[in-house]
C-alpha atoms as a PDB file:
ATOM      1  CA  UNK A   1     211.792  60.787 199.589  1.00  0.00           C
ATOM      2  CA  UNK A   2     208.151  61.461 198.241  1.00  0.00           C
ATOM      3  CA  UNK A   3     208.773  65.192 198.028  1.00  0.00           C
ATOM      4  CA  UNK A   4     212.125  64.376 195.565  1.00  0.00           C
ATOM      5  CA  UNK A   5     210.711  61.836 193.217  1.00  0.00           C
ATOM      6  CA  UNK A   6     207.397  64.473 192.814  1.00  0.00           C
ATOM      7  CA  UNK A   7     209.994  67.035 192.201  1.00  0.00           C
ATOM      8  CA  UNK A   8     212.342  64.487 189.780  1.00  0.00           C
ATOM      9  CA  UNK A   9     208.777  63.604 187.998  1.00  0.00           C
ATOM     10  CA  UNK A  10     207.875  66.597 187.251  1.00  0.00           C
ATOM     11  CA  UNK A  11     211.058  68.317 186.082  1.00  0.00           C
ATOM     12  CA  UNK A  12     210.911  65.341 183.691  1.00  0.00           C
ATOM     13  CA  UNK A  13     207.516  65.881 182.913  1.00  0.00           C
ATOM     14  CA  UNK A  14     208.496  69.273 182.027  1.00  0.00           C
ATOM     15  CA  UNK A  15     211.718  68.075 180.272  1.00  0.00           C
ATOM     16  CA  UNK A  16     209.536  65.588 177.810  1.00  0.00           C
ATOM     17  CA  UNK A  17     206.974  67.895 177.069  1.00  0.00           C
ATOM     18  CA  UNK A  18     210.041  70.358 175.526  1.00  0.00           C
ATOM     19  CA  UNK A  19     211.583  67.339 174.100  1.00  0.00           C
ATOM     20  CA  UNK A  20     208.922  65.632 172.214  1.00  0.00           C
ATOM     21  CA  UNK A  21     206.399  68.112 171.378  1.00  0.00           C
ATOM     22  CA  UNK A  22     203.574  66.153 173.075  1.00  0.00           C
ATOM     23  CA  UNK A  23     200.403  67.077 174.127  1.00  0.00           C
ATOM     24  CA  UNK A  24     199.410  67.206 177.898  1.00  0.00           C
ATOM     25  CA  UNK A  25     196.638  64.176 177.283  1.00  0.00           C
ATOM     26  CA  UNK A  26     199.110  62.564 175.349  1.00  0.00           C
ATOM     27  CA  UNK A  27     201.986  62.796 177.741  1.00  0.00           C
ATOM     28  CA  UNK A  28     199.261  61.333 180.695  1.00  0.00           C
ATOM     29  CA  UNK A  29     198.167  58.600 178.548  1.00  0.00           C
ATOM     30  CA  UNK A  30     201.919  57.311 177.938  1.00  0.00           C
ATOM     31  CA  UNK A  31     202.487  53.751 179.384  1.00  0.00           C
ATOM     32  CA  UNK A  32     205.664  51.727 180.308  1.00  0.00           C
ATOM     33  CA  UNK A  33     204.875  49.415 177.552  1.00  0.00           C
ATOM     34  CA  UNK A  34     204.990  52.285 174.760  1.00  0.00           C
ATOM     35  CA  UNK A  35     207.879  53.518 175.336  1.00  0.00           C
ATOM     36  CA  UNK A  36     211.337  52.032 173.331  1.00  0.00           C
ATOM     37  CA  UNK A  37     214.278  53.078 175.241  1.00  0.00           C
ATOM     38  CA  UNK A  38     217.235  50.475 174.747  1.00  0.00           C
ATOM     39  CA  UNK A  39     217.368  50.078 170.587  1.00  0.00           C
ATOM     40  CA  UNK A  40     219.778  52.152 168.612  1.00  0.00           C
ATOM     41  CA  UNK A  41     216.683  54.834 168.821  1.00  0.00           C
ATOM     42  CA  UNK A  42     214.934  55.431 171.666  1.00  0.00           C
ATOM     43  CA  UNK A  43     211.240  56.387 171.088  1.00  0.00           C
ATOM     44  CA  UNK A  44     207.666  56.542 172.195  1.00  0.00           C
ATOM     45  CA  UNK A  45     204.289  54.588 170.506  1.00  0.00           C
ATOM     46  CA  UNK A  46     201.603  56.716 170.706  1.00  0.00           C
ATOM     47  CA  UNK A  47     198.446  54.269 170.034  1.00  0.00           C
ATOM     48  CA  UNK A  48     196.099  56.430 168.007  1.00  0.00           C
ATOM     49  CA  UNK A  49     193.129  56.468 170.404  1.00  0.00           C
ATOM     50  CA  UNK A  50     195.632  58.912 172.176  1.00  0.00           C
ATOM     51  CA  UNK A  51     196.582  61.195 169.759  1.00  0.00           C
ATOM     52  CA  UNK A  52     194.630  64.347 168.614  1.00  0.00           C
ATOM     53  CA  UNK A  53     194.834  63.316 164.741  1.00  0.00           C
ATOM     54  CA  UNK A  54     193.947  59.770 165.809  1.00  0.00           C
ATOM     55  CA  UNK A  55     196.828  58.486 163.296  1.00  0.00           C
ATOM     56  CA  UNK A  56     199.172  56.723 166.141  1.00  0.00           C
ATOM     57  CA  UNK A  57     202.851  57.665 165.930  1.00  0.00           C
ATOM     58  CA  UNK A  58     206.580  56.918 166.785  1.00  0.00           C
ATOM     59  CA  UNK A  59     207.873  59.534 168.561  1.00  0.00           C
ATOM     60  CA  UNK A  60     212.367  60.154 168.674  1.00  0.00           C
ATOM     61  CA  UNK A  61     213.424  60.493 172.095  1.00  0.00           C
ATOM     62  CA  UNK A  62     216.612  62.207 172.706  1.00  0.00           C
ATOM     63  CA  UNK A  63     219.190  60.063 174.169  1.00  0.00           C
ATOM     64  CA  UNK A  64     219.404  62.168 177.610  1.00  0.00           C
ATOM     65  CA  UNK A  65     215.578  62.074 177.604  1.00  0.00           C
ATOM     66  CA  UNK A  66     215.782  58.233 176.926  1.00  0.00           C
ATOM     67  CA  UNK A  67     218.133  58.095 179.428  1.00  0.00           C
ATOM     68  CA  UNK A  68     216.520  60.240 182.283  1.00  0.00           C
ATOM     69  CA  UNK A  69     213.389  58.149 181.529  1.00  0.00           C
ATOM     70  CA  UNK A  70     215.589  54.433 181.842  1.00  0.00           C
ATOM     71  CA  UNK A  71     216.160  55.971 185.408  1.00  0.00           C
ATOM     72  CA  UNK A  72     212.444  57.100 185.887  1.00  0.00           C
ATOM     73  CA  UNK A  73     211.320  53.354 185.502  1.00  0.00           C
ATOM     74  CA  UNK A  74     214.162  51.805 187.394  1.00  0.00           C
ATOM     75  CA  UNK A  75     213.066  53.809 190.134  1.00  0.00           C
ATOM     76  CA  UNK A  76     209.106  53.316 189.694  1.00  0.00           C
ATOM     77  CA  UNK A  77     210.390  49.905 189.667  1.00  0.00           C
ATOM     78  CA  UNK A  78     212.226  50.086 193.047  1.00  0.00           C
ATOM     79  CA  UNK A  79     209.236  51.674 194.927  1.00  0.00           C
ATOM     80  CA  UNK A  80     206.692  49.051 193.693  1.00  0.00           C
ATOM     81  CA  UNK A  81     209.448  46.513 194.257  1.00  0.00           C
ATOM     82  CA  UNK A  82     209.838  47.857 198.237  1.00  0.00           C
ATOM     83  CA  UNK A  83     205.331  48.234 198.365  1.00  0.00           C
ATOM     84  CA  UNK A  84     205.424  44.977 197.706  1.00  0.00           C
ATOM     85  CA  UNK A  85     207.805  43.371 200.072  1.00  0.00           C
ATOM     86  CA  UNK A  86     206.213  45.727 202.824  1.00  0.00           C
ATOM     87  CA  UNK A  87     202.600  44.062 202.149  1.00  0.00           C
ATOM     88  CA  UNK A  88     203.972  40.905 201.701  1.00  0.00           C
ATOM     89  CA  UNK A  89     202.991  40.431 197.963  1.00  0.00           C
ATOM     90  CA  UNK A  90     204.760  39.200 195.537  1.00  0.00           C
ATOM     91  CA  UNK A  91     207.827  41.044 194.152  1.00  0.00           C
ATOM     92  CA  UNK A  92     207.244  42.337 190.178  1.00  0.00           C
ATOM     93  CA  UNK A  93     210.435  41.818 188.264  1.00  0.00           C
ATOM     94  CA  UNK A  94     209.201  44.604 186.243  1.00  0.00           C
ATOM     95  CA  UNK A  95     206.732  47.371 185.627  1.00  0.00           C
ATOM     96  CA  UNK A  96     203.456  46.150 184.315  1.00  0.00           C
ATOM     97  CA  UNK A  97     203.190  47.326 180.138  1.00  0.00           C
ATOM     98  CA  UNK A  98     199.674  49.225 181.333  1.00  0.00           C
ATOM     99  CA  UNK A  99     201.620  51.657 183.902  1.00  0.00           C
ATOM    100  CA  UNK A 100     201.452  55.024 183.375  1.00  0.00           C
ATOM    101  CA  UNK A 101     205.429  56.710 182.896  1.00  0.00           C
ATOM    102  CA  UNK A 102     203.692  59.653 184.840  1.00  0.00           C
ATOM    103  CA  UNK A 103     201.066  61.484 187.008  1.00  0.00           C
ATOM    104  CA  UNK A 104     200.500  64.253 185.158  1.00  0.00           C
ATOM    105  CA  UNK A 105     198.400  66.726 187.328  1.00  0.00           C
ATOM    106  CA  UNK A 106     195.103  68.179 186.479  1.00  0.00           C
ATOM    107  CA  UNK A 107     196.373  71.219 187.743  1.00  0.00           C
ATOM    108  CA  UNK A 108     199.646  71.418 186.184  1.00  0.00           C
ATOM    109  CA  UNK A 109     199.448  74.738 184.691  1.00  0.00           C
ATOM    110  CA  UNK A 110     198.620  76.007 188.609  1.00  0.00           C
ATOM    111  CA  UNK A 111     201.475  73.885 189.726  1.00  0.00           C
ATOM    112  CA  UNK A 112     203.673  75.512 186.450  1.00  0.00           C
ATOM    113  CA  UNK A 113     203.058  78.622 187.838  1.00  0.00           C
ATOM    114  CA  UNK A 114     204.491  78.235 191.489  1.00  0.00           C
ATOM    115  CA  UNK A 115     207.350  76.143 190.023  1.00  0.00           C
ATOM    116  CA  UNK A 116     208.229  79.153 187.894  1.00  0.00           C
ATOM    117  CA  UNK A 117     208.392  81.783 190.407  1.00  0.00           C
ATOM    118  CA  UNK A 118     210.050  79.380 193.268  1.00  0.00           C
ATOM    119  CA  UNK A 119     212.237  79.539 190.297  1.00  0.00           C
ATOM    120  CA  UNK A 120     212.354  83.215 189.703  1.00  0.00           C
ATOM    121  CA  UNK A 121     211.390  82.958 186.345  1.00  0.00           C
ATOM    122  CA  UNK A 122     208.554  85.500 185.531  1.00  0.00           C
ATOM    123  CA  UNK A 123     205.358  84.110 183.716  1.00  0.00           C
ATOM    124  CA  UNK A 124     204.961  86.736 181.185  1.00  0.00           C
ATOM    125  CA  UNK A 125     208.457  88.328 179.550  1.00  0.00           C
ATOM    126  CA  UNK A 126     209.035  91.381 178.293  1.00  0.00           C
ATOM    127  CA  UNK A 127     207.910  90.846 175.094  1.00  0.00           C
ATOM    128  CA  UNK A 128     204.682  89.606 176.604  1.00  0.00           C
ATOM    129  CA  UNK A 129     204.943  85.992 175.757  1.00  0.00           C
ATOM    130  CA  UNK A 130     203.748  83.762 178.176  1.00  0.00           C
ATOM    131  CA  UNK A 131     205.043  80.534 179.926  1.00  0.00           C
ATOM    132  CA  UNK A 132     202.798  77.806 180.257  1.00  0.00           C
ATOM    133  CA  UNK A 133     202.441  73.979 179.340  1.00  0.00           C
ATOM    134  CA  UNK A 134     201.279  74.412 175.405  1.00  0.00           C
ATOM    135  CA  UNK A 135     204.274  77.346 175.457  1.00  0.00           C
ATOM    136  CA  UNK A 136     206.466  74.425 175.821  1.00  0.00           C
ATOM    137  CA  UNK A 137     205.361  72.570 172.580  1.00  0.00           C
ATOM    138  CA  UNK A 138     205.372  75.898 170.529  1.00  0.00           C
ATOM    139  CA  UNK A 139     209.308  75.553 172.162  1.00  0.00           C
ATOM    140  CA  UNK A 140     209.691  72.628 170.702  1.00  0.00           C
ATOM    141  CA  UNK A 141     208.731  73.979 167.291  1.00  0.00           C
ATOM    142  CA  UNK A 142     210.987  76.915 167.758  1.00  0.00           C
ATOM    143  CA  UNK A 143     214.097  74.367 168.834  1.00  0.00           C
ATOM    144  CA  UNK A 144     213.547  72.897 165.124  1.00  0.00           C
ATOM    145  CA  UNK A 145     213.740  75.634 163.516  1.00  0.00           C
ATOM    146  CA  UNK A 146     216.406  76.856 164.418  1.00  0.00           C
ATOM    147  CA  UNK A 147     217.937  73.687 164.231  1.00  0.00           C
ATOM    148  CA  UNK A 148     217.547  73.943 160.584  1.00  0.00           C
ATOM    149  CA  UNK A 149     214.977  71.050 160.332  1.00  0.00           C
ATOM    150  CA  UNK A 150     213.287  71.096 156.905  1.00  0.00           C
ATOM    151  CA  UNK A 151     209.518  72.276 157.224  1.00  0.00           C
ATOM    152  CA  UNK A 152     208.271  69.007 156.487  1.00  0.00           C
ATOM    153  CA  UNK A 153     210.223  67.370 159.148  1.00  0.00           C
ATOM    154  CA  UNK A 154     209.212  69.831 161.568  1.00  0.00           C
ATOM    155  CA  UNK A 155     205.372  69.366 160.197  1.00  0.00           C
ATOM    156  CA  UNK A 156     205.754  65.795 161.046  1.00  0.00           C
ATOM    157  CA  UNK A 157     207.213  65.778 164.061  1.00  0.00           C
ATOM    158  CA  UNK A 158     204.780  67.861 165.353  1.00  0.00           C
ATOM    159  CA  UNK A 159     202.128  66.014 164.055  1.00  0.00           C
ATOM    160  CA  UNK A 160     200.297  68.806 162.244  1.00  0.00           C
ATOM    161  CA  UNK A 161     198.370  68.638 159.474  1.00  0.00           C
ATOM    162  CA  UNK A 162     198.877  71.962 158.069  1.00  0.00           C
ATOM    163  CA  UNK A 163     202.768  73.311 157.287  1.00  0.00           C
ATOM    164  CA  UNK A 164     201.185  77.195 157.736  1.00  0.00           C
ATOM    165  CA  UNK A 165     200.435  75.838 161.225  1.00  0.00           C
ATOM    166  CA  UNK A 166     203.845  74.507 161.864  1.00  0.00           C
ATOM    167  CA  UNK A 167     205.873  77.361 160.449  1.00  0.00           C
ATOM    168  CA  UNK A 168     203.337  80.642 161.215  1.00  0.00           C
ATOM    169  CA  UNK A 169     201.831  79.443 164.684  1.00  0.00           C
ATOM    170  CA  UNK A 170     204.520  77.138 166.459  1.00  0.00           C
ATOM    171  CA  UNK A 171     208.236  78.818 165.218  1.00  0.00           C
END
């Protein structure tokens, strides 16, 4: 049971970073209480003490993400929930606002890697671009591009203060 919620975590880990365009110490410092996930748009506060332009931001969360992550806290929820019936404390109705939505790994690059070839997908391609965790936000950039999102958009939802860095650098 420990081994599948690691591996559920961090395919979601995985599946926000692509989704959102955050940043690995953003991602860690996310909390229960900033995240939105049952209005008509799902989304994540980041405070500004834990974003790199130190602005703060509302972040759109795909409905499937918002979804997957609904699940992710329901089950958080249920393993606290059991912890606490086993030590004979008192049962939370809920997930305290201050918990973090994930581990994320100091050595998540490391542990990346070995998810990528358990999953036969090589590293570095043929055109010698390489798969790691900042590849995925420089995905993210590519995904709204292609979409057709206006620069600007795309400048802002990647939180960059430069459009030659969002179109040159991250599409």
């Amino acid at each position: 049971r420990r081994l599948d919620l690691l591996g559920r975590e961090r395919a979601l880990i995985y599946k926000t970073y692509l989704l959102t365009g955050l940043r690995k110490g953003e991602l860690r410092s996310l909390t229960v209480g900033q995240l939105h996930l049952n209005g008509p748009q799902s989304y994540a506060d980041l405070s500004p003490a834990d974003e790199k332009n130190r602005k703060g931001s509302k972040i759109p969360l795909r409905s499937d993400l918002a979804a997957d992550l609904r699940i992710w806290l329901h089950d958080k929820l249920t393993v606290l929930q059991a912890e606490s019936r086993r030590l004979g404390r008192p049962v939370p109705e809920g997930l305290p606002n201050n918990t973090p939505v994930f581990t994320v790994p100091d050595g998540l690059l490391r542990i990346l890697n070995r998810d990528l070839k358990n999953a036969g997908i090589p590293k570095v391609d043929e055109r010698g671009r390489t798969v790691d965790i900042h590849a995925l936000r420089h995905s993210f950039g590519t995904h709204l591009s292609k979409a057709g999102v206006a620069p600007r958009t795309a400048q802002a939802a990647m939180r960059h203060s430069s459009i030659d860095l969002t179109m040159n650098v991250y599409t």
